[in-house]
C-alpha atoms as a PDB file:
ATOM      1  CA  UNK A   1     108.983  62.446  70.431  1.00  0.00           C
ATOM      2  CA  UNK A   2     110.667  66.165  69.851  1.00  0.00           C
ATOM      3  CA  UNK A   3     110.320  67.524  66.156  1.00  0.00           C
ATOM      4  CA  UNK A   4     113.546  68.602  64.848  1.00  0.00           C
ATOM      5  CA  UNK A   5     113.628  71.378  62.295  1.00  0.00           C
ATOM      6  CA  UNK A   6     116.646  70.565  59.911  1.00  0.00           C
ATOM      7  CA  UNK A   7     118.739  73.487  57.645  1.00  0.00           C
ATOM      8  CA  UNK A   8     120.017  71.664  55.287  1.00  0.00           C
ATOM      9  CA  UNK A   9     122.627  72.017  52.752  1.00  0.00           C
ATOM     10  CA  UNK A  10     123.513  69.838  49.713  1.00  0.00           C
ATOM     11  CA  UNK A  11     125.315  69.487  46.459  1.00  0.00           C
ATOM     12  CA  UNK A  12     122.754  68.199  44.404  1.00  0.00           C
ATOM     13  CA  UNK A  13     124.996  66.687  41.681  1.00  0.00           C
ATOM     14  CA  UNK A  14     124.719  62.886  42.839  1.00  0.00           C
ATOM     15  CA  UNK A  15     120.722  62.702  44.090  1.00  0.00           C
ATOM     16  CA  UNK A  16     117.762  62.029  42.085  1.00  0.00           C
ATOM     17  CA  UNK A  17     116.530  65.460  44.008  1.00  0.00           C
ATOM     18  CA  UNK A  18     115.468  66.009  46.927  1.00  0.00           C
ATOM     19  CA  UNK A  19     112.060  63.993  47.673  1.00  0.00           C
ATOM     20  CA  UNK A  20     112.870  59.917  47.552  1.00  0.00           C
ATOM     21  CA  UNK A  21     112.212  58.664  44.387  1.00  0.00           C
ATOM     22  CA  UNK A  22     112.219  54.553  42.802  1.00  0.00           C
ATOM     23  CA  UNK A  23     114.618  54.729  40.390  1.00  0.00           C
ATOM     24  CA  UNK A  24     117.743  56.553  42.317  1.00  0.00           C
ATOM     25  CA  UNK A  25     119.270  58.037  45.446  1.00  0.00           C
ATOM     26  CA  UNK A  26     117.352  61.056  46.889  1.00  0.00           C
ATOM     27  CA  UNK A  27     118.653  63.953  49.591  1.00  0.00           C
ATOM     28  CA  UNK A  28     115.408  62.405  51.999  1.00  0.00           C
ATOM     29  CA  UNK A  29     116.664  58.629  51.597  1.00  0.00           C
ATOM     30  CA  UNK A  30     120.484  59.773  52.852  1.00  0.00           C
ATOM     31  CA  UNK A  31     119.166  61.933  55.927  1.00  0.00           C
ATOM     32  CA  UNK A  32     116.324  59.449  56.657  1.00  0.00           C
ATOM     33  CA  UNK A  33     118.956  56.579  56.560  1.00  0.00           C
ATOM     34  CA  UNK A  34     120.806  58.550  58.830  1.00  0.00           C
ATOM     35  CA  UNK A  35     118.282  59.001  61.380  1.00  0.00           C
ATOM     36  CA  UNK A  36     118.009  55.023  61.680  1.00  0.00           C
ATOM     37  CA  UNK A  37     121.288  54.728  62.102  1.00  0.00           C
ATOM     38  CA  UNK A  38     122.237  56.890  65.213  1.00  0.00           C
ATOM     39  CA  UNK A  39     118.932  56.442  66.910  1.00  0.00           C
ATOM     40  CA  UNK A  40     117.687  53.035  65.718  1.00  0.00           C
ATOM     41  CA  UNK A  41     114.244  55.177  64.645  1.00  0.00           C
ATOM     42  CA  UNK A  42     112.661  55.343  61.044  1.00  0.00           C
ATOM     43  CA  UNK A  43     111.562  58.470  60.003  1.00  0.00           C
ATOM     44  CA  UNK A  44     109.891  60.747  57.016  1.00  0.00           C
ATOM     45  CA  UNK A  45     111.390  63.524  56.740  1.00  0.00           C
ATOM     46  CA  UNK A  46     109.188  66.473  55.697  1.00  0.00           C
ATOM     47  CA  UNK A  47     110.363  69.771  53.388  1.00  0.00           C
ATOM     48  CA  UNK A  48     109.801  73.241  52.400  1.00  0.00           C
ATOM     49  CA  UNK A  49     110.030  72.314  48.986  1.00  0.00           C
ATOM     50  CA  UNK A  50     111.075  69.675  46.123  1.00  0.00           C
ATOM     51  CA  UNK A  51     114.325  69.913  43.870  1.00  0.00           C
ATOM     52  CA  UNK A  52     115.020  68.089  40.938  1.00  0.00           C
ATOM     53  CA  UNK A  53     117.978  66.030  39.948  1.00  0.00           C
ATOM     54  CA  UNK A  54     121.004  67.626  39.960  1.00  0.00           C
ATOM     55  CA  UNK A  55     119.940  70.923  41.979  1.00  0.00           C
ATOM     56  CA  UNK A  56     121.307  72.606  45.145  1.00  0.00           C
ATOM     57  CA  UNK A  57     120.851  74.198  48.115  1.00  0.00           C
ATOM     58  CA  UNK A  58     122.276  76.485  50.826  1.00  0.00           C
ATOM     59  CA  UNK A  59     119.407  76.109  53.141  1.00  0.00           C
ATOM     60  CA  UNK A  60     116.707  73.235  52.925  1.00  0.00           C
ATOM     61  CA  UNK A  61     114.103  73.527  55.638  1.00  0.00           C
ATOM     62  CA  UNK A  62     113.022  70.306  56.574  1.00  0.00           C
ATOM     63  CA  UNK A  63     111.720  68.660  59.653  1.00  0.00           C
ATOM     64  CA  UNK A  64     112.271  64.886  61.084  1.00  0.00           C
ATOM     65  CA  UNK A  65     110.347  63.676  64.627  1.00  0.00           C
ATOM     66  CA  UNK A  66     112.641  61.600  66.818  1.00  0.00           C
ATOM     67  CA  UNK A  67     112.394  60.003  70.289  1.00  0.00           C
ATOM     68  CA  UNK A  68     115.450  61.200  72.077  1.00  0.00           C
ATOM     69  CA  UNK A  69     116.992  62.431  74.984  1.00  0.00           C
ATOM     70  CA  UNK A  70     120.228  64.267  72.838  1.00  0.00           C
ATOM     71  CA  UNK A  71     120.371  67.929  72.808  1.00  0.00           C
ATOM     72  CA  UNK A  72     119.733  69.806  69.928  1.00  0.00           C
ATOM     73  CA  UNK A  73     123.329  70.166  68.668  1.00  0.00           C
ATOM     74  CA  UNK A  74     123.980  66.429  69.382  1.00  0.00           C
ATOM     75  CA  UNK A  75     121.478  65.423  67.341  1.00  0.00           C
ATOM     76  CA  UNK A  76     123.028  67.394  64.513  1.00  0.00           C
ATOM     77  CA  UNK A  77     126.006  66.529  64.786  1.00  0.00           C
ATOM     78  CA  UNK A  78     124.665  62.786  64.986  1.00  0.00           C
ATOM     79  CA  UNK A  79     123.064  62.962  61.411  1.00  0.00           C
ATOM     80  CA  UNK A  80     126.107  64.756  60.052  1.00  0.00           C
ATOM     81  CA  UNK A  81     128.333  62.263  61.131  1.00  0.00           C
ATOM     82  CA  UNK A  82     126.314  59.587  59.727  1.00  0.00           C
ATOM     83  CA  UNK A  83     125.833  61.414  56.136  1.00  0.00           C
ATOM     84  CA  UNK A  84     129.235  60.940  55.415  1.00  0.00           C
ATOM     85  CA  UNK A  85     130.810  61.025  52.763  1.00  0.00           C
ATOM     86  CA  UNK A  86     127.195  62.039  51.181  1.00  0.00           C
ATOM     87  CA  UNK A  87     127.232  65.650  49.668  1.00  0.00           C
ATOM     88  CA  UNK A  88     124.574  66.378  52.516  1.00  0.00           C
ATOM     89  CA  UNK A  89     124.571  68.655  55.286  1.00  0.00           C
ATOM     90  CA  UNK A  90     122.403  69.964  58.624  1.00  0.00           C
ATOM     91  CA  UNK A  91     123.796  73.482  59.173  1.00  0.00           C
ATOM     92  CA  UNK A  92     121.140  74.459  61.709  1.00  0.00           C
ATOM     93  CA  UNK A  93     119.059  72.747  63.848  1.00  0.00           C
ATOM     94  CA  UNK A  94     116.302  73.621  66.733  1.00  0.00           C
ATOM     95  CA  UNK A  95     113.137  72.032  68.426  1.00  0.00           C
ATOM     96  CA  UNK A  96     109.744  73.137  67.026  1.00  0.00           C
ATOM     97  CA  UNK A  97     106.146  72.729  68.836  1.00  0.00           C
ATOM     98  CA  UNK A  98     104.578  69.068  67.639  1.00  0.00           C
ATOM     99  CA  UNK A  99     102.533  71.307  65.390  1.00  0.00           C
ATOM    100  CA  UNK A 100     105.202  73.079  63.067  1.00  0.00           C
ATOM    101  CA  UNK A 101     105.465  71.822  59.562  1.00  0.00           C
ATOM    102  CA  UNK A 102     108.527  72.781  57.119  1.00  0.00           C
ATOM    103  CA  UNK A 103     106.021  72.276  54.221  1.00  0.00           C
ATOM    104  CA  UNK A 104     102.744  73.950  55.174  1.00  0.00           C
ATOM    105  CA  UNK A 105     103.694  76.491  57.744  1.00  0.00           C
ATOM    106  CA  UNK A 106     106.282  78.121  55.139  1.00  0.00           C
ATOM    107  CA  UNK A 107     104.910  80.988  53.877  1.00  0.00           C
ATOM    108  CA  UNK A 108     107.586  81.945  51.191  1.00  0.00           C
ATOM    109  CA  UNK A 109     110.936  80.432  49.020  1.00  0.00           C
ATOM    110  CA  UNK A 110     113.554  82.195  47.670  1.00  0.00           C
ATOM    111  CA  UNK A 111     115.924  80.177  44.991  1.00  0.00           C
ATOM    112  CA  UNK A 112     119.436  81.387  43.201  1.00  0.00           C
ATOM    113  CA  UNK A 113     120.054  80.468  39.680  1.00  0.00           C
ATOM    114  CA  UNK A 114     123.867  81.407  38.898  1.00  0.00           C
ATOM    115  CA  UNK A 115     125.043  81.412  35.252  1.00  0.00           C
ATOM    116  CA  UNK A 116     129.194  81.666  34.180  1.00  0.00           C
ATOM    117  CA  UNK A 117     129.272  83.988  31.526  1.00  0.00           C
ATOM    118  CA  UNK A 118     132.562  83.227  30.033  1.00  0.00           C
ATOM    119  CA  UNK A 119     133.977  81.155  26.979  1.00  0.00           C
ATOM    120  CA  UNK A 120     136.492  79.140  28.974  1.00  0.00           C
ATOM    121  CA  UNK A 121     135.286  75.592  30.388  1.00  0.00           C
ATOM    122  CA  UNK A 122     133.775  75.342  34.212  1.00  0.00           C
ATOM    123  CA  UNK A 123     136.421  73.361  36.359  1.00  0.00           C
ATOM    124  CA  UNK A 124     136.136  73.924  39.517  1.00  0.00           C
ATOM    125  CA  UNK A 125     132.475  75.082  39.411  1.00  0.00           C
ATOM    126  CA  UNK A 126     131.200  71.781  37.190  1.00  0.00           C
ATOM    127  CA  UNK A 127     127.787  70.626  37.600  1.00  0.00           C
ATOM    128  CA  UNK A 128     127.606  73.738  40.111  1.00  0.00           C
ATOM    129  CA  UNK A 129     126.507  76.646  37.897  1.00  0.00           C
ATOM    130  CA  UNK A 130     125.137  77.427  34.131  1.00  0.00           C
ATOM    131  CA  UNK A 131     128.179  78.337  31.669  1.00  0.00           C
ATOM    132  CA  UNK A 132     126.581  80.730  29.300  1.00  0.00           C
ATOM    133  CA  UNK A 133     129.985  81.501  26.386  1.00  0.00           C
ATOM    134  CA  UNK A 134     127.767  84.102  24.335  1.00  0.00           C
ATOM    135  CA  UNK A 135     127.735  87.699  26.066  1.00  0.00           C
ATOM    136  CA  UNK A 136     124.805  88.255  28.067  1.00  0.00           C
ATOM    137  CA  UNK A 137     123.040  91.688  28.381  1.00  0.00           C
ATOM    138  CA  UNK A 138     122.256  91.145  32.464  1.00  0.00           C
ATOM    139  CA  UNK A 139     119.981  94.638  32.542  1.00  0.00           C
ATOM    140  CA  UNK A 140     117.949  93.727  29.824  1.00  0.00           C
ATOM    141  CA  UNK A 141     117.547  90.006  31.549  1.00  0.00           C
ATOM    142  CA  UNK A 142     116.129  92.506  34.585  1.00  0.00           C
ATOM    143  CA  UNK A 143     113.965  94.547  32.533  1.00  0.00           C
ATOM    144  CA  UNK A 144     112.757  91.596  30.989  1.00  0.00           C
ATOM    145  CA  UNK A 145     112.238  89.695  34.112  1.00  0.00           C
ATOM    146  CA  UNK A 146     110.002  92.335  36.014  1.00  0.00           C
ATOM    147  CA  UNK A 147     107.244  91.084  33.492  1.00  0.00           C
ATOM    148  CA  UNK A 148     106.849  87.947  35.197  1.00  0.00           C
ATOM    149  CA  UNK A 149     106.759  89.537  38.415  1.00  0.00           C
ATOM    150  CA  UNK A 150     103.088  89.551  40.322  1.00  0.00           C
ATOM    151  CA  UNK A 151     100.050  87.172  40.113  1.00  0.00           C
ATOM    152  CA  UNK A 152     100.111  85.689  36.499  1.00  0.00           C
ATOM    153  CA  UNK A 153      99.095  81.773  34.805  1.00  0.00           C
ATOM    154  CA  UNK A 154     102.631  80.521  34.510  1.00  0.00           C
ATOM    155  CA  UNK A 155     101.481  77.554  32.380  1.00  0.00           C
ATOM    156  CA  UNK A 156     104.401  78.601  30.022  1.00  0.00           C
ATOM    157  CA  UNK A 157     107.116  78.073  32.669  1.00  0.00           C
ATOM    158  CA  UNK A 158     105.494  75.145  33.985  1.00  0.00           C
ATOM    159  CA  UNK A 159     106.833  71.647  33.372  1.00  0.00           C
ATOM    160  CA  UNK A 160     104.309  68.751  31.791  1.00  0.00           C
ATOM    161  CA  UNK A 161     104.567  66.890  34.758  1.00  0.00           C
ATOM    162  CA  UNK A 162     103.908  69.518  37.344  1.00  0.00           C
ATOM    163  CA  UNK A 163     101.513  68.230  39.880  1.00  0.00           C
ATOM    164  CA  UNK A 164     100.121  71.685  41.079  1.00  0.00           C
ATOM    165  CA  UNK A 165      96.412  72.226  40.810  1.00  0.00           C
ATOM    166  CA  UNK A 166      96.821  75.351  39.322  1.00  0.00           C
ATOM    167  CA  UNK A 167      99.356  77.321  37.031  1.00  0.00           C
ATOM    168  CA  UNK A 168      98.404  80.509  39.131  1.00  0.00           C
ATOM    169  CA  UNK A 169     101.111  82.215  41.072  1.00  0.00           C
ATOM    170  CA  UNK A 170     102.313  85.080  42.246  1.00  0.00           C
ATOM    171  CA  UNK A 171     106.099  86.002  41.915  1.00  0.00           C
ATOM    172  CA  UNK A 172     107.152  88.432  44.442  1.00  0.00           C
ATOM    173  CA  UNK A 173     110.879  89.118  42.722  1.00  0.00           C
ATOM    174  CA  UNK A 174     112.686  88.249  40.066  1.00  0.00           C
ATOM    175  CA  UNK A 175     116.204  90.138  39.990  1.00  0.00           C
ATOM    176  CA  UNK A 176     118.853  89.947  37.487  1.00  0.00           C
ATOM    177  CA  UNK A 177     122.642  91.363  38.408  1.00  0.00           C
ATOM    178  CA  UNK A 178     125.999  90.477  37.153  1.00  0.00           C
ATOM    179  CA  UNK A 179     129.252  90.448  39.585  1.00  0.00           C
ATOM    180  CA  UNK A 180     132.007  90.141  37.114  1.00  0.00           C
ATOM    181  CA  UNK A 181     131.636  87.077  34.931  1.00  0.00           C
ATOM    182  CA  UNK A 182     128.812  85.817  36.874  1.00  0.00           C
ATOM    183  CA  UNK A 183     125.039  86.174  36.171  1.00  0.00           C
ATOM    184  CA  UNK A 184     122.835  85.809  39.227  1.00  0.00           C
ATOM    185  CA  UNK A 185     118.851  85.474  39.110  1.00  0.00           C
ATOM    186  CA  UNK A 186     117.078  86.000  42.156  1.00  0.00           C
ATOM    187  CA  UNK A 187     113.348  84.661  42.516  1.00  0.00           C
ATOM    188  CA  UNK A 188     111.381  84.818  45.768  1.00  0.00           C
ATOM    189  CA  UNK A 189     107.352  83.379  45.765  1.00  0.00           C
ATOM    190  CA  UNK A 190     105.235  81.603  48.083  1.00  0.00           C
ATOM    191  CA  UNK A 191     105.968  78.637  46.273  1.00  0.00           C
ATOM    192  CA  UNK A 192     106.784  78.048  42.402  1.00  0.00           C
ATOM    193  CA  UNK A 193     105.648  75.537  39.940  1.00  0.00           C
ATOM    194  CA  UNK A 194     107.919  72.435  38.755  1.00  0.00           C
ATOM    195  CA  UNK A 195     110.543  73.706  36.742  1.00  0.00           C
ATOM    196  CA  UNK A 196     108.985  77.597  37.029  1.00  0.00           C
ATOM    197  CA  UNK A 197     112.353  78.931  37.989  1.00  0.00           C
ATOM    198  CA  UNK A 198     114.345  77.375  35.436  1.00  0.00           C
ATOM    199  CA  UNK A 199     112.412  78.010  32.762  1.00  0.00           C
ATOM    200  CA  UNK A 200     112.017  81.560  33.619  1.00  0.00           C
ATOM    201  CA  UNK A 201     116.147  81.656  33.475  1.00  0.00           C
ATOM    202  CA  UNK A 202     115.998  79.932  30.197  1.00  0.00           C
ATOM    203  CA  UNK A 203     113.776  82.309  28.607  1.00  0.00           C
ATOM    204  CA  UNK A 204     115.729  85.577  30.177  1.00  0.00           C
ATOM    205  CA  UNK A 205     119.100  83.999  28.679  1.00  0.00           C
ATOM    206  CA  UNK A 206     117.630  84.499  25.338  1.00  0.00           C
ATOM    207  CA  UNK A 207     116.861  88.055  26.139  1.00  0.00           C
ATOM    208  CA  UNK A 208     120.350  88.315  27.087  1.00  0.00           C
ATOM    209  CA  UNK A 209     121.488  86.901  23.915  1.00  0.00           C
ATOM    210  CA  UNK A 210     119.372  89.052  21.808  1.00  0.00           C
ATOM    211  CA  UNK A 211     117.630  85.981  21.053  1.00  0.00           C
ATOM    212  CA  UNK A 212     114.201  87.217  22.197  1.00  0.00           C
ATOM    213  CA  UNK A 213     113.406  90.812  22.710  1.00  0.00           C
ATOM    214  CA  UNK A 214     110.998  91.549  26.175  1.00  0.00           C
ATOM    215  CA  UNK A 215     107.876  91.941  23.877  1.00  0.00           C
ATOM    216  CA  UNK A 216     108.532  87.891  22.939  1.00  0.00           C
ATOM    217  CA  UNK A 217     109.173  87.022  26.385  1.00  0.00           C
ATOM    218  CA  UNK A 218     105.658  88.495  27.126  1.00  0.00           C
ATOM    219  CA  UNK A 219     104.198  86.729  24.109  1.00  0.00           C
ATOM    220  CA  UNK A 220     105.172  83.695  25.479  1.00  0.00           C
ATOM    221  CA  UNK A 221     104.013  84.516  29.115  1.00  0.00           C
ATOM    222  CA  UNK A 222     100.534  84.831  27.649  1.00  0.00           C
ATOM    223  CA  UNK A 223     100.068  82.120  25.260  1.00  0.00           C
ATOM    224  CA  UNK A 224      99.829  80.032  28.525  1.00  0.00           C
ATOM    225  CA  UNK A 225     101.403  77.592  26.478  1.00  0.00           C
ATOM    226  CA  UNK A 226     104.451  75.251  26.813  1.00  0.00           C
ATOM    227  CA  UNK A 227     104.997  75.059  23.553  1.00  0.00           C
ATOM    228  CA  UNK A 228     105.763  79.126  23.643  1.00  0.00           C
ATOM    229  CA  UNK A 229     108.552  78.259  26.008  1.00  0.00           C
ATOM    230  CA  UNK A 230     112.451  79.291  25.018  1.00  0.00           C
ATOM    231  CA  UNK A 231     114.392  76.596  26.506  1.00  0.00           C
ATOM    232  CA  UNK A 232     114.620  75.625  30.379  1.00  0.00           C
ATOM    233  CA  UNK A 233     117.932  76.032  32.036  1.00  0.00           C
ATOM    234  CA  UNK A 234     119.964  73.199  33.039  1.00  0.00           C
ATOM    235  CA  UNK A 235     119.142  72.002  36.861  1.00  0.00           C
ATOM    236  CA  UNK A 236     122.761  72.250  37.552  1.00  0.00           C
ATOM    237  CA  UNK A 237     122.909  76.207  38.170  1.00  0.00           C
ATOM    238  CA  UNK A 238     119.905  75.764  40.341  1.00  0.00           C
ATOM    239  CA  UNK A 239     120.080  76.721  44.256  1.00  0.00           C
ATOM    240  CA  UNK A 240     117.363  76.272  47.043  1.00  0.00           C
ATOM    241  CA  UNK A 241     118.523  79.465  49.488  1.00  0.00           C
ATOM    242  CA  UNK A 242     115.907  79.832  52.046  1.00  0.00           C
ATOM    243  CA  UNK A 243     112.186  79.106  53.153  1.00  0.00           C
ATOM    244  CA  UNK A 244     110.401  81.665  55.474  1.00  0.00           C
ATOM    245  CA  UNK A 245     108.005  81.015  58.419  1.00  0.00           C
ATOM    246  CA  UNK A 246     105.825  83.201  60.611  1.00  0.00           C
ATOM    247  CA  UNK A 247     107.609  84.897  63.632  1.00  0.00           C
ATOM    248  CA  UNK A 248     111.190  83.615  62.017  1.00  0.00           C
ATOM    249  CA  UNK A 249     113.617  86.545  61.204  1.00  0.00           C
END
């Protein structure tokens, strides 16, 4: 049995997110499903984190254990053949010791939230970033955002059905810059709470607005309250980028 660790990349618009789930297709059913059917093996495949309906990534790190004689590549291109026409991915793949995990060995997660700031409709970018029509001010968003940055009780930011044992975490960066009409937020952490990152964005697009100033954006940080909470961005402008491990540049 060889342990396969996985990069994966996927549009998130047609999944239930990433982990399986009851009531709808998931990102682990389609890769899992493709497993079985080059190598006849079922498998669970384990993640460096979870992702809601509807949101993306550039580079899932996930890990799947299969008895084969195939080389690395093979294998990829094995499961990529057999994801097809799923929105789904493996852009990297390599053997790890029988002892690597893509959940517990990761040691940080960086996401991307992109927001259109522009009147005119999303075409080709539907369901693939945040259109924001009213003018957004992208340094306050930054000076706003280093607030949140460090060890605080998110409880705010954190959804109602966030399974986390406790709202403590520490945010290592939360950047705000603007290319042209495009807003980009920028979180890294050891790991985040359900729904942290997008309801940090929501929040910062009101200071953008003028909506909130940063003195109610640290109100609401601690009231440790949901209830204090602005709005939570729309999962659609959400992007997974990258999980980091020990001795991994």
């Amino acid at each position: 049995m060889t342990r396969f660790a996985l990069t994966l990349e996927f549009d998130g618009t047609p999944f239930m997110g990433l982990q399986r789930q009851k009531h709808g297709p998931s990102v682990q059913q389609a890769v899992e499903e493709a497993v079985l059917a080059f190598s006849g093996q079922e498998v669970r495949m384990q993640s460096a984190g979870r992702t809601d309906a509807g949101v993306h990534a550039y580079g899932m790190r996930s890990h799947v254990d299969v008895d084969t004689g195939l080389t690395p590549f093979r294998v990829m291109e094995a499961i990529n053949a057999q994801l097809r026409p799923h929105p789904v991915a493996v852009t990297h793949i390599e053997v790890k010791p029988d002892d690597w995990h893509a959940r517990f060995d990761c040691v940080g997660r960086s996401y991307l939230y992109r927001i259109c700031n522009r009147r005119a409709p999303l075409t080709v970018e539907r369901n693939r970033a945040w259109q924001v029509p009213q003018e957004l001010d992208e340094a306050a968003m930054h000076d706003a955002a280093q607030l949140l940055v460090g060890q605080h009780d998110f409880t705010t930011f954190r959804s109602v059905n966030c399974q986390a044992k406790s709202p403590v975490k520490t945010l290592d960066r939360l950047d705000v810059r603007r290319e042209g009409e495009w807003v980009y937020i920028e979180a890294e952490a050891l790991s985040f709470l359900h729904h942290q990152v997008r309801s940090m964005v929501g929040c910062l697009a009101y200071v953008g607005m003028g909506r909130w100033s940063k003195a109610r954006l640290k109100d609401a940080l601690e009231a440790k309250d949901r209830q204090a909470l602005g709005r939570n961005a729309p999962p659609h402008g959400l992007y997974f980028v990258a999980a980091k491990y020990p001795n991994e540049t």
